[in-house]
N, C-alpha and C. Protein backbone atom coordinates (compact mmCIF):
# COMPACT_ATOMS: atom_id res chain seq x y z
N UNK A 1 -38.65 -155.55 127.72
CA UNK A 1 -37.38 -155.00 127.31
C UNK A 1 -36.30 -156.08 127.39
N UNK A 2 -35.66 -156.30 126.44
CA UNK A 2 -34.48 -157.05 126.32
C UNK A 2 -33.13 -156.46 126.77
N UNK A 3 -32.68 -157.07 127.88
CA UNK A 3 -31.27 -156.78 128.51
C UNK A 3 -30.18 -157.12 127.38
N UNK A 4 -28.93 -156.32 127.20
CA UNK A 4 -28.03 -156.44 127.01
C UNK A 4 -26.98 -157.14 127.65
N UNK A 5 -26.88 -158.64 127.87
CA UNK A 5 -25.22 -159.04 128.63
C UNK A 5 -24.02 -159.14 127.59
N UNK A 6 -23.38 -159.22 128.34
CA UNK A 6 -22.03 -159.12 128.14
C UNK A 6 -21.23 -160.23 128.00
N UNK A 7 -20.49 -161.16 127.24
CA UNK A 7 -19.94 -162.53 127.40
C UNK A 7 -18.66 -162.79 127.28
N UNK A 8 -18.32 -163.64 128.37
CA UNK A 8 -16.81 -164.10 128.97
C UNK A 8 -16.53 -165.47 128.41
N UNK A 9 -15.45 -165.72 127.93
CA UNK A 9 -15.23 -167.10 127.67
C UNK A 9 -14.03 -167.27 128.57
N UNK A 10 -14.14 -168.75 129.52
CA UNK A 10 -13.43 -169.00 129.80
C UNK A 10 -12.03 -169.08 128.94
N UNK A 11 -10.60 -169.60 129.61
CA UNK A 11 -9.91 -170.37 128.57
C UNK A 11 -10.28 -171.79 128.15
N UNK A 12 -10.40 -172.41 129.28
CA UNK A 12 -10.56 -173.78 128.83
C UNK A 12 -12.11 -174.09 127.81
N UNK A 13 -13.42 -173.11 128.19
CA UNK A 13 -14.27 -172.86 127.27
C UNK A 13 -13.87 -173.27 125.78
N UNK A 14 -12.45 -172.03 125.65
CA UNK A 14 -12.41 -171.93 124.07
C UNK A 14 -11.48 -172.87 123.58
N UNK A 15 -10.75 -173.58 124.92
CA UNK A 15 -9.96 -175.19 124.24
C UNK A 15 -11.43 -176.02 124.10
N UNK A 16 -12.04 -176.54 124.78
CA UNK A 16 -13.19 -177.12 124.60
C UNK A 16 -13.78 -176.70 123.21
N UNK A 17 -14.36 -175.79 122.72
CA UNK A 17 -14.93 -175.71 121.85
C UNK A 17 -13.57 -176.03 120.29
N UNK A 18 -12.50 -175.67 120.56
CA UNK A 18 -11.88 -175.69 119.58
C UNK A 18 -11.43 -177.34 119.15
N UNK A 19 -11.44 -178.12 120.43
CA UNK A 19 -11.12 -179.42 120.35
C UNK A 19 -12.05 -180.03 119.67
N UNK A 20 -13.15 -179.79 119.87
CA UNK A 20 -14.44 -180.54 119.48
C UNK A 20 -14.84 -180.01 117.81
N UNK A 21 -14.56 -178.95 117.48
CA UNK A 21 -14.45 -178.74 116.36
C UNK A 21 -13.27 -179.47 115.58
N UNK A 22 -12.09 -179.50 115.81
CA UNK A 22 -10.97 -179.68 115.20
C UNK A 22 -11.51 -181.86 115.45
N UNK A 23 -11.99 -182.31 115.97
CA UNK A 23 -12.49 -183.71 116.18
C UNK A 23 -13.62 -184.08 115.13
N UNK A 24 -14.46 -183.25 115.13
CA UNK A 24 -15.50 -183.07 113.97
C UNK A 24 -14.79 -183.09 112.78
N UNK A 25 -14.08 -181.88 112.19
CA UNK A 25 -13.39 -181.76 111.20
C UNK A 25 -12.97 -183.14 110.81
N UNK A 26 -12.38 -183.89 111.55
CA UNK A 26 -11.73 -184.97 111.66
C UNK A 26 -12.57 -186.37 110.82
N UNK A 27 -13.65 -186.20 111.22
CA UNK A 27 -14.69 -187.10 111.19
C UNK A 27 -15.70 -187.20 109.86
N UNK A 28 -15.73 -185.87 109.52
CA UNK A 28 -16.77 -185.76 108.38
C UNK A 28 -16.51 -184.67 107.58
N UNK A 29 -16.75 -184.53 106.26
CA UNK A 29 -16.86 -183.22 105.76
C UNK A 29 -17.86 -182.64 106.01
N UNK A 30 -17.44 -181.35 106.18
CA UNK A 30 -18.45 -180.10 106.94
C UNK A 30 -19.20 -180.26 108.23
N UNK A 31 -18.71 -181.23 108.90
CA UNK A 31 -19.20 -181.86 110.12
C UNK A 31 -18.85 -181.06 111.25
N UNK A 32 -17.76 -180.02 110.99
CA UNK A 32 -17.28 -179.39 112.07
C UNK A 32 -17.97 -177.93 112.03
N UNK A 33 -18.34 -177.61 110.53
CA UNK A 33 -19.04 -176.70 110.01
C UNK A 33 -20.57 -176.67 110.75
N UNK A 34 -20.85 -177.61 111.03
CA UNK A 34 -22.59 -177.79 111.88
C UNK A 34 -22.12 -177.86 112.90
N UNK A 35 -20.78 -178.18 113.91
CA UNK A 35 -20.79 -177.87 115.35
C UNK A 35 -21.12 -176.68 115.12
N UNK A 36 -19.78 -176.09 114.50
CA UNK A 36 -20.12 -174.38 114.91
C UNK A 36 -21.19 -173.88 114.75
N UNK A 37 -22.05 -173.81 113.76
CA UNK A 37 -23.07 -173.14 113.59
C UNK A 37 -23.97 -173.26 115.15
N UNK A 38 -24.06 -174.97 115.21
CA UNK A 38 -25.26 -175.23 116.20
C UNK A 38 -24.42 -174.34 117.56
N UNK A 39 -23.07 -174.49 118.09
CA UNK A 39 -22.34 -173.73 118.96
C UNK A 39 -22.83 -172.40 118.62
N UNK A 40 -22.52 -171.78 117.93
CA UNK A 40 -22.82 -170.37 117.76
C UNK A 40 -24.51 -169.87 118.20
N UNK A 41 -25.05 -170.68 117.74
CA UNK A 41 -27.03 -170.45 117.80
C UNK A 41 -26.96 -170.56 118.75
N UNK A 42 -26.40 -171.76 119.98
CA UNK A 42 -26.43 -171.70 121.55
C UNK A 42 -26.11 -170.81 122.51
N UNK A 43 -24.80 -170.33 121.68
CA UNK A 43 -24.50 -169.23 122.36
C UNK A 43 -25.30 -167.97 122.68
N UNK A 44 -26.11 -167.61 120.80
CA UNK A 44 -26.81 -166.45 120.80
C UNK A 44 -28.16 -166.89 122.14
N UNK A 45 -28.92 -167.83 121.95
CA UNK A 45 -29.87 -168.25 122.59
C UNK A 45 -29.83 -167.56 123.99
N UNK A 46 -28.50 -168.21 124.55
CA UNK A 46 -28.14 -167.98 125.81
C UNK A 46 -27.72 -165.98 125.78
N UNK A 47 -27.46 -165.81 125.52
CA UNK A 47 -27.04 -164.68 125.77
C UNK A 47 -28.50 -163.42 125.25
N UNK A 48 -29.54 -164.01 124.73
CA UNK A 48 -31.08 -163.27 124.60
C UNK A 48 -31.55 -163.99 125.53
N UNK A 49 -31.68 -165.19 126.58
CA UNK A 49 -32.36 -165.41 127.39
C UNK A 49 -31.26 -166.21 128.67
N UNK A 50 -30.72 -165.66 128.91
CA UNK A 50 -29.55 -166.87 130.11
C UNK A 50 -30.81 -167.54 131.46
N UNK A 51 -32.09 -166.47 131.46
CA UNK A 51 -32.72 -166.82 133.00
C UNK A 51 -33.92 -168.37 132.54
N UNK A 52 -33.65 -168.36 131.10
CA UNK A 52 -34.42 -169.61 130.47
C UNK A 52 -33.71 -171.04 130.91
N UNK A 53 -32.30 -171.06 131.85
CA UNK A 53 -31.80 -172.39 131.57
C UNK A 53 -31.67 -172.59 132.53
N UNK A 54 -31.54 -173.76 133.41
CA UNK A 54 -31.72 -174.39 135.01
C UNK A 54 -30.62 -174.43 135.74
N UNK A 55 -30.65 -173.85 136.83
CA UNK A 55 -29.14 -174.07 137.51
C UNK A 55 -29.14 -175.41 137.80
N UNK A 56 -27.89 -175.95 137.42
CA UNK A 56 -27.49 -177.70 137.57
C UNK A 56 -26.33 -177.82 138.87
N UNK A 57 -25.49 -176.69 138.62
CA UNK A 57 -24.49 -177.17 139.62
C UNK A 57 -24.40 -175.92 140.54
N UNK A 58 -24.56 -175.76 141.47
CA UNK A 58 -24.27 -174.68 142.48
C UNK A 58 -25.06 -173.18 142.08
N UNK A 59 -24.59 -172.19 141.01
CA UNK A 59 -24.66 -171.39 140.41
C UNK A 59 -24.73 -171.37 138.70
N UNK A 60 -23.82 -172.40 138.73
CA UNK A 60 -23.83 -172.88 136.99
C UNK A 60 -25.00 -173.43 136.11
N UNK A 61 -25.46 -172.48 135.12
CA UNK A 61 -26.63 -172.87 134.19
C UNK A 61 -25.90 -173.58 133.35
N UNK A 62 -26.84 -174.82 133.06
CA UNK A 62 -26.55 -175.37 131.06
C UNK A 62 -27.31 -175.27 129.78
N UNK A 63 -27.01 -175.36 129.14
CA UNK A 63 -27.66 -175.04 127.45
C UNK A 63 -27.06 -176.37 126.82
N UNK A 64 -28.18 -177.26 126.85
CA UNK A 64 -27.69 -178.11 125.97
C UNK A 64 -27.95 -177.92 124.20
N UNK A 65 -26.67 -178.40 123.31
CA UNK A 65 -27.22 -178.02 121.94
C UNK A 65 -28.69 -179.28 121.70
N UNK A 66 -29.29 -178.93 120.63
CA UNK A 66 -29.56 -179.55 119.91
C UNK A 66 -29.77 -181.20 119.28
N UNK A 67 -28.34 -180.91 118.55
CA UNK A 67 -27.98 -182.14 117.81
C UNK A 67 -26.79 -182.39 118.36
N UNK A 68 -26.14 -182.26 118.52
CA UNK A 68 -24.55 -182.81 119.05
C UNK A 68 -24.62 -182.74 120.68
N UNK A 69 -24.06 -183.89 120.83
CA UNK A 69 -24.52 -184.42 122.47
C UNK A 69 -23.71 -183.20 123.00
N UNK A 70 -23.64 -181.92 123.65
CA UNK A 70 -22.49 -180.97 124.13
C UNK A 70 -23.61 -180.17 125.01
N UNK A 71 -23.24 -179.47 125.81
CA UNK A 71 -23.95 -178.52 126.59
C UNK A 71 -22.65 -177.61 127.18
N UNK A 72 -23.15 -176.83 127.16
CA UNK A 72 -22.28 -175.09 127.75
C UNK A 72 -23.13 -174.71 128.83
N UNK A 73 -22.05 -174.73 129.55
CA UNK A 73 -21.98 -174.42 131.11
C UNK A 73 -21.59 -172.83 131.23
N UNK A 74 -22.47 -171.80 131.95
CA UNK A 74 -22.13 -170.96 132.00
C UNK A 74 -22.99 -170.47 133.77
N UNK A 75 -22.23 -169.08 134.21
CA UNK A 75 -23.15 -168.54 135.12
C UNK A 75 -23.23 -167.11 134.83
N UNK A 76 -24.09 -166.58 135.35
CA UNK A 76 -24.85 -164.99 135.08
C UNK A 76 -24.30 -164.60 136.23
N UNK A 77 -24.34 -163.35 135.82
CA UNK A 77 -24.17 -161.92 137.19
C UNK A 77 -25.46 -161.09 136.38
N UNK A 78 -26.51 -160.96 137.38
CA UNK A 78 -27.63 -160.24 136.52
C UNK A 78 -26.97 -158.93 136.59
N UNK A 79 -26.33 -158.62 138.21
CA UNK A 79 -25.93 -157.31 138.35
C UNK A 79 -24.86 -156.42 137.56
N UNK A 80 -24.00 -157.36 137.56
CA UNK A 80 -23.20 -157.02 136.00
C UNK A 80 -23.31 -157.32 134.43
N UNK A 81 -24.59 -157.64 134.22
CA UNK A 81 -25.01 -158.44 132.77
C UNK A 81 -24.24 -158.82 132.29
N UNK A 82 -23.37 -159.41 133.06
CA UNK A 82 -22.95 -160.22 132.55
C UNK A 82 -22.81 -162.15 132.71
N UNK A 83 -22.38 -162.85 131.38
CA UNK A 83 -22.80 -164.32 131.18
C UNK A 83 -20.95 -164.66 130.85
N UNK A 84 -20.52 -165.64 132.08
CA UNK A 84 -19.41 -166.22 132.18
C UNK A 84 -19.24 -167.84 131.31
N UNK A 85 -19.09 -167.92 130.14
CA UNK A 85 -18.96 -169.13 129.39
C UNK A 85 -17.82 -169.82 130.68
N UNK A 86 -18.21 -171.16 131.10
CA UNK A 86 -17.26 -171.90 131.82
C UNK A 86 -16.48 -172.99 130.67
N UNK A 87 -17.30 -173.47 130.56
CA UNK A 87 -17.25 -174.81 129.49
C UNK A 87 -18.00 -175.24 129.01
N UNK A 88 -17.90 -175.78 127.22
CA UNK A 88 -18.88 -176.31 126.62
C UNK A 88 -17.82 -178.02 125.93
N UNK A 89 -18.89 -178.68 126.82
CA UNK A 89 -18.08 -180.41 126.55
C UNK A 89 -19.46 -181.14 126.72
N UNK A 90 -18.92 -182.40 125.73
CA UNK A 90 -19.42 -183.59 125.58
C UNK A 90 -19.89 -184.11 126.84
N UNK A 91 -21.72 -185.03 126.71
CA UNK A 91 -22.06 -185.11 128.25
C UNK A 91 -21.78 -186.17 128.58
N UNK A 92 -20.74 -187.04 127.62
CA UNK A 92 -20.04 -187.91 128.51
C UNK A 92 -19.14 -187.69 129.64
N UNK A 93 -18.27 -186.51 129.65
CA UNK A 93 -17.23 -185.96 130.24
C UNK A 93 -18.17 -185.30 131.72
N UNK A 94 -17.68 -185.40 132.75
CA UNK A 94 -17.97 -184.67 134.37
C UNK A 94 -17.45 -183.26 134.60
N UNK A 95 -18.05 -182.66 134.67
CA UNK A 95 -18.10 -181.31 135.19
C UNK A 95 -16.37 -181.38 135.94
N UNK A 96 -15.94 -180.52 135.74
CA UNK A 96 -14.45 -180.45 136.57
C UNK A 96 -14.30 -179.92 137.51
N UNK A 97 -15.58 -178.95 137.59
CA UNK A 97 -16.15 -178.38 139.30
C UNK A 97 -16.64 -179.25 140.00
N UNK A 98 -17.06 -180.62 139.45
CA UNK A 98 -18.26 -181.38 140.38
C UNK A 98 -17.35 -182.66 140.33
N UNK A 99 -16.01 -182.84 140.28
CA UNK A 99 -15.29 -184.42 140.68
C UNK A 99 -15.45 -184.59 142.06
C-alpha cells in the first residue's frame, strides 16, 4: 500500500529553487525549463518513496537530481505523513544547518 504524505516547503526551499531557475533561465534557452522538470520528478520521487533516501545530516534526508548538480534536503514525520522540503541547493554550497 502506498502512503499518502503531505508536503511543506520551506521559505528559503522556494527562494532556492526559484534562484536556480531564474540562473538557468539566464544561461540557456529552455535550460531553466529542464531544472524544473528534473525539480519537479524529484520532488514526485520523494514524496512516493521519502524512506528510499539516506539520512545525511541528523534527521535530514537528500534526493539528489539527476542531471543538475542540486539535491533537496528534506525530513519526514512518518507519524504525520508528512515530508518537510528544507532546501534544494547546489552541492557546492554547505548545508546552513551543518556550518
Amino acid at each position: 500500500m502506498i502512503k499518502n504524505y503531505q508536503l511543506k516547503f520551506s521559505k528559503e526551499s522556494l527562494l532556492d529553487a526559484k534562484e536556480a531557475l531564474d540562473w538557468y533561465n539566464l544561461q540557456q534557452e529552455n535550460l531553466g525549463e529542464r531544472f524544473k522538470i528534473e525539480l519537479n520528478f524529484t520532488i514526485e520521487k520523494i514524496s512516493k518513496s521519502p524512506l528510499n533516501y539516506q539520512i545525511k545530516y541528523g534527521t535530514i534526508r537528500t534526493a539528489n537530481f539527476k542531471v543538475f548538480p542540486f539535491a533537496i534536503h528534506f525530513e519526514l514525520d512518518e507519524k504525520a505523513s508528512l515530508i518537510r522540503i528544507i532546501s534544494i541547493f547546489h552541492f557546492s554550497r554547505k548545508p546552513y544547518w551543518n556550518k
